[in-house]
PDB file of N, CA and C in Angstrom:
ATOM      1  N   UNK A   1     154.675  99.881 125.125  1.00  0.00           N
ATOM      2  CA  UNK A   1     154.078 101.128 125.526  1.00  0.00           C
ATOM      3  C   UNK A   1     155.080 101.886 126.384  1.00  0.00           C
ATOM      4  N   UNK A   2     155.140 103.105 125.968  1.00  0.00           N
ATOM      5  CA  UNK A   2     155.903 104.126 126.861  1.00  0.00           C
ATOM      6  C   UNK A   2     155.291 105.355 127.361  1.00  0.00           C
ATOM      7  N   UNK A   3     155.593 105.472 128.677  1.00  0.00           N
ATOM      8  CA  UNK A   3     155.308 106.375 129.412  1.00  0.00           C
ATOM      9  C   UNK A   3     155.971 107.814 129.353  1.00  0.00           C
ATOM     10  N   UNK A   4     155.935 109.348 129.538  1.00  0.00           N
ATOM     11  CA  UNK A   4     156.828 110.273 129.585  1.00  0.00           C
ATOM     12  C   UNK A   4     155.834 111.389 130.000  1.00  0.00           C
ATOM     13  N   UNK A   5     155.939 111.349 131.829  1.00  0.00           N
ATOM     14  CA  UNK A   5     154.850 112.305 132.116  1.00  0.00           C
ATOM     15  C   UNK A   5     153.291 111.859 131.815  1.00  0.00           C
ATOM     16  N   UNK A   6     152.570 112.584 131.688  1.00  0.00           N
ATOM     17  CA  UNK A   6     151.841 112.669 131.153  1.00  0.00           C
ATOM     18  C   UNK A   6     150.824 111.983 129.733  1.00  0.00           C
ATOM     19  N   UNK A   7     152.231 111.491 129.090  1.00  0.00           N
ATOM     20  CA  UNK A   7     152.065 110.751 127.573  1.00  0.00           C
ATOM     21  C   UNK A   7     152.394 109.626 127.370  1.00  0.00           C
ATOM     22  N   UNK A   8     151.585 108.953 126.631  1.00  0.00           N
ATOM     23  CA  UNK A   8     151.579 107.512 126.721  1.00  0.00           C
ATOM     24  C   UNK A   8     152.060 107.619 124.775  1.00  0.00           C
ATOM     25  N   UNK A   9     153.001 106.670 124.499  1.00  0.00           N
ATOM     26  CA  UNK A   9     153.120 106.278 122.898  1.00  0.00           C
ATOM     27  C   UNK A   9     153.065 105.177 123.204  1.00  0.00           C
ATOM     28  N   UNK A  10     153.484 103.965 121.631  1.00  0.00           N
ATOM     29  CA  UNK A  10     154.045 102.912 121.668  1.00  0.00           C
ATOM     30  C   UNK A  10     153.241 101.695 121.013  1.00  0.00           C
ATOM     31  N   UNK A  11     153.239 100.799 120.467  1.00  0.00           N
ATOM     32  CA  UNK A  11     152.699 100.120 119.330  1.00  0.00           C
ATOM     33  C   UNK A  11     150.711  99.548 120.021  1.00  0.00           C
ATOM     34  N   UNK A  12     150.594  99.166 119.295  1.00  0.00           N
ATOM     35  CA  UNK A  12     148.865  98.622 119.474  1.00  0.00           C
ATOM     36  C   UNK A  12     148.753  97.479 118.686  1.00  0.00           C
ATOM     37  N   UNK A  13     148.558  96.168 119.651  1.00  0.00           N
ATOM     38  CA  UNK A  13     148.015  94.945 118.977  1.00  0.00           C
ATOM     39  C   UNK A  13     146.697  94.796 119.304  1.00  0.00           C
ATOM     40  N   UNK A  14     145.585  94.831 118.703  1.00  0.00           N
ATOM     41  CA  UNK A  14     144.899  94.105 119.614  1.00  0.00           C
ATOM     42  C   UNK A  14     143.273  94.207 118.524  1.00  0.00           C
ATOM     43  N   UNK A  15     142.022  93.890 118.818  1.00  0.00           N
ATOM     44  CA  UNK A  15     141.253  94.153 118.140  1.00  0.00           C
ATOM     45  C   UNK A  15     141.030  94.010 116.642  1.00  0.00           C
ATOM     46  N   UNK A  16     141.633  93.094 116.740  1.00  0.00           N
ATOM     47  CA  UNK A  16     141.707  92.970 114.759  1.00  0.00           C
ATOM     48  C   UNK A  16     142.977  93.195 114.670  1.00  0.00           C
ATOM     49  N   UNK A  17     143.482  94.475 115.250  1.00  0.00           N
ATOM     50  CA  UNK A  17     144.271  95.487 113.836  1.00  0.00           C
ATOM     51  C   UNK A  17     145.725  95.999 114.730  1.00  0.00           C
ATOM     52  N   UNK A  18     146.897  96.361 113.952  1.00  0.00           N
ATOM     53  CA  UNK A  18     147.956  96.770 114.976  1.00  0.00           C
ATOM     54  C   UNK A  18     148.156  98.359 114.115  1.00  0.00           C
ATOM     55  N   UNK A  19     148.770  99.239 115.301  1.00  0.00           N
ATOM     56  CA  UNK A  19     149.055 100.523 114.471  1.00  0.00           C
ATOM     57  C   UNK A  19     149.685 101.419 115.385  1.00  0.00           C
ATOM     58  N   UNK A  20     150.020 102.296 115.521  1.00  0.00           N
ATOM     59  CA  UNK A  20     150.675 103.053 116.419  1.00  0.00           C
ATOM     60  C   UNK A  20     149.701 103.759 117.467  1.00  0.00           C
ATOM     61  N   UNK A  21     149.791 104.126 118.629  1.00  0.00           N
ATOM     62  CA  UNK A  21     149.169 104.425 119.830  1.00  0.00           C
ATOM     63  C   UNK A  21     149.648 105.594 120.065  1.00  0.00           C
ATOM     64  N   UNK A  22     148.973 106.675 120.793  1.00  0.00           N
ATOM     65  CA  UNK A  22     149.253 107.935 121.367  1.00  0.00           C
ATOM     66  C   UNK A  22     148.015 108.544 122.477  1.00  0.00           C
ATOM     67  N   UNK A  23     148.440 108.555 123.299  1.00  0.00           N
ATOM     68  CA  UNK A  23     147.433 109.172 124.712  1.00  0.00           C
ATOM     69  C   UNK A  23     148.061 109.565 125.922  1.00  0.00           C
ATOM     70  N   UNK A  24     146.879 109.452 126.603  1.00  0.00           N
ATOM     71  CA  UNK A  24     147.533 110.590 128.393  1.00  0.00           C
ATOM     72  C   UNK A  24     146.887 109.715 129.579  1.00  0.00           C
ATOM     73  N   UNK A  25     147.681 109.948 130.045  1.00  0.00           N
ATOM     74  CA  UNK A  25     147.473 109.301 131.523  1.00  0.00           C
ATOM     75  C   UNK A  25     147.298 110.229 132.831  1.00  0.00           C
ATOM     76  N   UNK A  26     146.115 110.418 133.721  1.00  0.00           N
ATOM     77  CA  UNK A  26     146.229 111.654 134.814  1.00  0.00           C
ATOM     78  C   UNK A  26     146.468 111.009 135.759  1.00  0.00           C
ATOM     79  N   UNK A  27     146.907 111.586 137.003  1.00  0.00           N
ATOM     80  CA  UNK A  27     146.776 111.489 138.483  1.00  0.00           C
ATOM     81  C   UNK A  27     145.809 110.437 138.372  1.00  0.00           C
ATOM     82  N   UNK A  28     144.676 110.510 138.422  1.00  0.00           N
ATOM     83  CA  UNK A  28     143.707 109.291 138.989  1.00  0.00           C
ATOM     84  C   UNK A  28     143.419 108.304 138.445  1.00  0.00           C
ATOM     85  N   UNK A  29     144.541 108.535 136.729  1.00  0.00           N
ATOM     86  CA  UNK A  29     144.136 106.570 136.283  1.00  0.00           C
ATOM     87  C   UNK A  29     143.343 106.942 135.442  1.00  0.00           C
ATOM     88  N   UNK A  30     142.893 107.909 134.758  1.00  0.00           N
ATOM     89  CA  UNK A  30     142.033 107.436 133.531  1.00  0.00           C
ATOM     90  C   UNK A  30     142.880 107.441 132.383  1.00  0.00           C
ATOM     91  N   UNK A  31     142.710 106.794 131.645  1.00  0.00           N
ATOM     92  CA  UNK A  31     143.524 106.556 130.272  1.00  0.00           C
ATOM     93  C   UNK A  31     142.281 107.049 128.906  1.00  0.00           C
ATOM     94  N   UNK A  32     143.424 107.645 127.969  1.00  0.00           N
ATOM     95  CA  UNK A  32     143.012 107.621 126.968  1.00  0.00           C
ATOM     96  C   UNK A  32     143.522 107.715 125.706  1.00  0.00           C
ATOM     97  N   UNK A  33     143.164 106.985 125.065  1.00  0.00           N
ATOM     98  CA  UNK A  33     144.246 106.518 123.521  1.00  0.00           C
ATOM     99  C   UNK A  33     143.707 106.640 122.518  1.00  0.00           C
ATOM    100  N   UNK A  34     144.737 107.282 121.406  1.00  0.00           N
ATOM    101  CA  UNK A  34     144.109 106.748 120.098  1.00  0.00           C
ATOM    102  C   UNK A  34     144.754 105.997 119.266  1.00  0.00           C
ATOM    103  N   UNK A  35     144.473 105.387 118.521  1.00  0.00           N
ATOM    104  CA  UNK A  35     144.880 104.052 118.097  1.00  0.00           C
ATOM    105  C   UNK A  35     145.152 104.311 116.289  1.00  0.00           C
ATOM    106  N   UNK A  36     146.152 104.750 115.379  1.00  0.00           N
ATOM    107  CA  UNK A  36     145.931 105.331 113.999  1.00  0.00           C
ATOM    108  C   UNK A  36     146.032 103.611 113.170  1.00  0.00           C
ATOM    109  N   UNK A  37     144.897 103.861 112.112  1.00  0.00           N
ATOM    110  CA  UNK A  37     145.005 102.272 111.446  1.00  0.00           C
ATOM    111  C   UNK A  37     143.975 102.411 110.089  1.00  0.00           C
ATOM    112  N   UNK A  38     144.839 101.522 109.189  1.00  0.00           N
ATOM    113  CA  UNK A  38     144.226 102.380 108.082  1.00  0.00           C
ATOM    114  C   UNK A  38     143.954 103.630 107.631  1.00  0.00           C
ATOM    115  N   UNK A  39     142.584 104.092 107.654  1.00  0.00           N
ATOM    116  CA  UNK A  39     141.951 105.294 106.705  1.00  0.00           C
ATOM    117  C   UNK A  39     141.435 105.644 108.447  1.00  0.00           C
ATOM    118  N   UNK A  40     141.082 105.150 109.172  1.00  0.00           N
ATOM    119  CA  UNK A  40     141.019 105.839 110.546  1.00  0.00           C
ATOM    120  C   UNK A  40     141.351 105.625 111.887  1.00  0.00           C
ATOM    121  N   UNK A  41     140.649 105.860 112.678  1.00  0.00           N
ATOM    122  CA  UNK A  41     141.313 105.507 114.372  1.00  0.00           C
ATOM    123  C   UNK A  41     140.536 104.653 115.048  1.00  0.00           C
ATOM    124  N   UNK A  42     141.259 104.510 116.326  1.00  0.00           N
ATOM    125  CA  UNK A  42     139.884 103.644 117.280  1.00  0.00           C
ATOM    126  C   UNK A  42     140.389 104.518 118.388  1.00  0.00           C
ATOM    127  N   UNK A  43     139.605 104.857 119.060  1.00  0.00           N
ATOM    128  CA  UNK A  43     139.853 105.991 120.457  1.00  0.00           C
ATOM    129  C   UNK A  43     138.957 104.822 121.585  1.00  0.00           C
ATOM    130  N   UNK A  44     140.233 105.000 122.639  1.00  0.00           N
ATOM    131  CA  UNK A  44     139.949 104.191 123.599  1.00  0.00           C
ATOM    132  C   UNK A  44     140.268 105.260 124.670  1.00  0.00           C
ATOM    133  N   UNK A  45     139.045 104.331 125.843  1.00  0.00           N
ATOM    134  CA  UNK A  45     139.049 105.439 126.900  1.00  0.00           C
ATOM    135  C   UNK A  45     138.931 103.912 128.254  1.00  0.00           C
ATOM    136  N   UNK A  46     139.761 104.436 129.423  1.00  0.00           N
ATOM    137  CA  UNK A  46     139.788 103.649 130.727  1.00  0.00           C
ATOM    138  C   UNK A  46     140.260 103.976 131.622  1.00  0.00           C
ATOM    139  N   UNK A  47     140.611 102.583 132.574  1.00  0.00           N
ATOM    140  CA  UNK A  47     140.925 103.205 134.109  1.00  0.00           C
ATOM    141  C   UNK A  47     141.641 102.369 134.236  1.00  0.00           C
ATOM    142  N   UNK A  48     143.141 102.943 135.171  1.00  0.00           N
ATOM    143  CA  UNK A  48     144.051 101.974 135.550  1.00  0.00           C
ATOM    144  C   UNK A  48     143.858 100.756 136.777  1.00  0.00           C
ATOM    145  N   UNK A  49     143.703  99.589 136.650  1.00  0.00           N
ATOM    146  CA  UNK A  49     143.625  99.028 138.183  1.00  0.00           C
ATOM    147  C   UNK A  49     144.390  98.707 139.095  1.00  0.00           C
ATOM    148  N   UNK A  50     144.497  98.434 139.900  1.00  0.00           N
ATOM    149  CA  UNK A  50     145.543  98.131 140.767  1.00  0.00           C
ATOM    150  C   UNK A  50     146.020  96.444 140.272  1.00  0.00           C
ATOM    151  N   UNK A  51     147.248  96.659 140.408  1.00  0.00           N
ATOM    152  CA  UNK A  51     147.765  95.394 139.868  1.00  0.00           C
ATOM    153  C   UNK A  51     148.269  95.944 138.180  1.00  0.00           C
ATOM    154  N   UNK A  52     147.737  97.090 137.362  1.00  0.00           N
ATOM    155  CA  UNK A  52     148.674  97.690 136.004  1.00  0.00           C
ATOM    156  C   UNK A  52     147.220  97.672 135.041  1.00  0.00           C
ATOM    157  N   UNK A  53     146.347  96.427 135.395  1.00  0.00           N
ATOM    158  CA  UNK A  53     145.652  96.085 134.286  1.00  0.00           C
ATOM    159  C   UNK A  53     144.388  97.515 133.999  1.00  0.00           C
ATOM    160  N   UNK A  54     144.384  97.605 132.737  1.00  0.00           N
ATOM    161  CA  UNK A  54     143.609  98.395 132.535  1.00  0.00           C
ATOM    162  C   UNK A  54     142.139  97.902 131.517  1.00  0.00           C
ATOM    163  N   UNK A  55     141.193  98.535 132.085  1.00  0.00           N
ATOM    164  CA  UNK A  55     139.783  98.561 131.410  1.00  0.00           C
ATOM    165  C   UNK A  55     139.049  99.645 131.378  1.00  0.00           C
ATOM    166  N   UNK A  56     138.600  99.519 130.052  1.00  0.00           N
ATOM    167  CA  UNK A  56     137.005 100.557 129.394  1.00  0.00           C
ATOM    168  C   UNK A  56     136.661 100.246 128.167  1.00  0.00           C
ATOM    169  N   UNK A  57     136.583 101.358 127.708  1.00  0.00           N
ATOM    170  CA  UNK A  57     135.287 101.387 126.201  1.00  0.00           C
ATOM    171  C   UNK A  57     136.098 102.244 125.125  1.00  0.00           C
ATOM    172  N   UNK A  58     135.579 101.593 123.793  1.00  0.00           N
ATOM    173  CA  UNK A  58     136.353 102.502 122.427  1.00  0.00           C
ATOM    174  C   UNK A  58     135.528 102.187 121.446  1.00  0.00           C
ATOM    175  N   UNK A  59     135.679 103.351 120.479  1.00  0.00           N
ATOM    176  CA  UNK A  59     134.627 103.486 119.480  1.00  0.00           C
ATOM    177  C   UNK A  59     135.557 103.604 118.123  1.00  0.00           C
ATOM    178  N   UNK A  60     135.400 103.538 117.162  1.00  0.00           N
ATOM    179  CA  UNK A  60     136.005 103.696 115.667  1.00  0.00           C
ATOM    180  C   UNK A  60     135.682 104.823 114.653  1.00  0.00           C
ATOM    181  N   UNK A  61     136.400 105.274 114.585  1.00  0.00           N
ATOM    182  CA  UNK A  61     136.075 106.671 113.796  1.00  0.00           C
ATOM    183  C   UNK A  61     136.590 106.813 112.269  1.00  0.00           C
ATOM    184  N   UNK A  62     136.195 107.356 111.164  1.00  0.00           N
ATOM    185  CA  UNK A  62     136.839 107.512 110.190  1.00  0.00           C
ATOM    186  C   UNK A  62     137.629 108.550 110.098  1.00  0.00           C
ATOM    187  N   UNK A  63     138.208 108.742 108.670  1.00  0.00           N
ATOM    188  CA  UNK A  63     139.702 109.820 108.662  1.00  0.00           C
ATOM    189  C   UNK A  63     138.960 111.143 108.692  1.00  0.00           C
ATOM    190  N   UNK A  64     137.549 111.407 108.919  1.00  0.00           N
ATOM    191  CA  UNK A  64     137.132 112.786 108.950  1.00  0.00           C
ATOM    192  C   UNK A  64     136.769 113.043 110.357  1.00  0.00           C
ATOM    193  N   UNK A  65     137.026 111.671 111.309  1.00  0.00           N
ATOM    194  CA  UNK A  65     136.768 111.831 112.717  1.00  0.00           C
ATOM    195  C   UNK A  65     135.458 111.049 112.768  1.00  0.00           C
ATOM    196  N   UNK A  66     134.340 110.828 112.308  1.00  0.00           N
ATOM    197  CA  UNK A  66     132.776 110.673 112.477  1.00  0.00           C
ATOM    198  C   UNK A  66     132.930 108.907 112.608  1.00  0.00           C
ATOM    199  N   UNK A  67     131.987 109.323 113.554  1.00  0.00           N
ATOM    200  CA  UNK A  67     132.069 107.608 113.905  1.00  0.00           C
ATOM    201  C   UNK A  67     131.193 106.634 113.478  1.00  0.00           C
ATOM    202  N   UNK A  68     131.778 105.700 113.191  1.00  0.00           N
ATOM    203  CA  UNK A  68     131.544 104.564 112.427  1.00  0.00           C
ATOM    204  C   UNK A  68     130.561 103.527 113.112  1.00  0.00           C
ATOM    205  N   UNK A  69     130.017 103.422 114.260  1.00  0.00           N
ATOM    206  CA  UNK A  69     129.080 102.724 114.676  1.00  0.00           C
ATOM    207  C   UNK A  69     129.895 101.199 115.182  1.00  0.00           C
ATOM    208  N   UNK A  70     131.304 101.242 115.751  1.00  0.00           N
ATOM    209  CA  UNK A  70     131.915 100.460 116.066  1.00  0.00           C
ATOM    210  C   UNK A  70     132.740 100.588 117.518  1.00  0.00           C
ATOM    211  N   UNK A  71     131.985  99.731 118.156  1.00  0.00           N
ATOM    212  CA  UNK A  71     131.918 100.160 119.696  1.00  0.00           C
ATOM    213  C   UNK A  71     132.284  98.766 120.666  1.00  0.00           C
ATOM    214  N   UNK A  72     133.091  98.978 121.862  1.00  0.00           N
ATOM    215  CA  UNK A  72     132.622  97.753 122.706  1.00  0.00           C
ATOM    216  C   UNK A  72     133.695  97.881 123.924  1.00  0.00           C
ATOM    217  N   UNK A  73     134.197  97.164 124.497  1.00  0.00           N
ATOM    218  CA  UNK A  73     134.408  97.123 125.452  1.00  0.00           C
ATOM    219  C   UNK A  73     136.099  96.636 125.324  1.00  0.00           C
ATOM    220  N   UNK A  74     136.650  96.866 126.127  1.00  0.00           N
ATOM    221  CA  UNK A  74     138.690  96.341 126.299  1.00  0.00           C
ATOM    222  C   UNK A  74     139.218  96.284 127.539  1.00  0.00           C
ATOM    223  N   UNK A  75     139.774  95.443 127.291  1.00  0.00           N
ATOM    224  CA  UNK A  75     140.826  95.460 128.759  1.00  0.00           C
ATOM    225  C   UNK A  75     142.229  94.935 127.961  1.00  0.00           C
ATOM    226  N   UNK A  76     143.441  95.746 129.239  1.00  0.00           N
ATOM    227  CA  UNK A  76     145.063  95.012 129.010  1.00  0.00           C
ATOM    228  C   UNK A  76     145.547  94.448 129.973  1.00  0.00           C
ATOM    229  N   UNK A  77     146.630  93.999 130.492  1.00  0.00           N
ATOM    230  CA  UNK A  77     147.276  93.154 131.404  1.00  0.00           C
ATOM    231  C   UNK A  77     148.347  93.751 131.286  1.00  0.00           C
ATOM    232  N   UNK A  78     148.695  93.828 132.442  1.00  0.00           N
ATOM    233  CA  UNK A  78     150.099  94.251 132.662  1.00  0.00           C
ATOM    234  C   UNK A  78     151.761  93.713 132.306  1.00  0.00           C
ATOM    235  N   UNK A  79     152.402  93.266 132.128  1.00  0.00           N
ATOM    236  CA  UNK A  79     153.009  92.399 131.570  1.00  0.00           C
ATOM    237  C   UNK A  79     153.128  90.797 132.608  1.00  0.00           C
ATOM    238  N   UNK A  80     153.189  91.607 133.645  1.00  0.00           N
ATOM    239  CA  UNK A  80     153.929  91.365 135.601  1.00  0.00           C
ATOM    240  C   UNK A  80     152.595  90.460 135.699  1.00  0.00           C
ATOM    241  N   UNK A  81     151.278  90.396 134.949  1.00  0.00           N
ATOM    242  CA  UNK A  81     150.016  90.023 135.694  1.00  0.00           C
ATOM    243  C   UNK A  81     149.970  88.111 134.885  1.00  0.00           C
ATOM    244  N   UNK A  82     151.392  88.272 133.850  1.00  0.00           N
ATOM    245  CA  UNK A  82     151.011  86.888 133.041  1.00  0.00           C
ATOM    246  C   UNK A  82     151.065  86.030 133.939  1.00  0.00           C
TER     247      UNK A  82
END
């Protein structure tokens, strides 16, 4: 994952599925990503914690955007936190 300002890129393992990542990061730590894979996305939304690790919630959408009824919960680790 890479940082630049504002913008977050950089690969996505996790949840089943791997695919490329793109989102934003503000002042206060909320994160938000989308995740491209297959025929659609998974959009993830969270908060940074102290210590790097981050947690929230993401849903699955198809290639017309409409969501797929695929929902739950995530967290990451920082690298520094293994």
């Amino acid at each position: 994952m890479r940082q630049d300002g504002k913008s977050i890129s950089g690969n996505f393992q996790g949840l089943g599925m791997v695919g490329s990542l793109t989102g934003t990061v503000n002042s206060s730590g909320r994160v938000h990503f989308i995740v491209k894979h297959g025929a659609g996305s998974l959009i993830l939304d969270g908060e940074i914690r102290i210590g790097g690790d981050i947690e929230g919630t993401f849903y699955a959408v198809d290639k017309q955007g409409q969501n797929i009824a695929e929902y739950g919960l995530w967290s990451a680790r920082s690298a520094s936190s293994w």
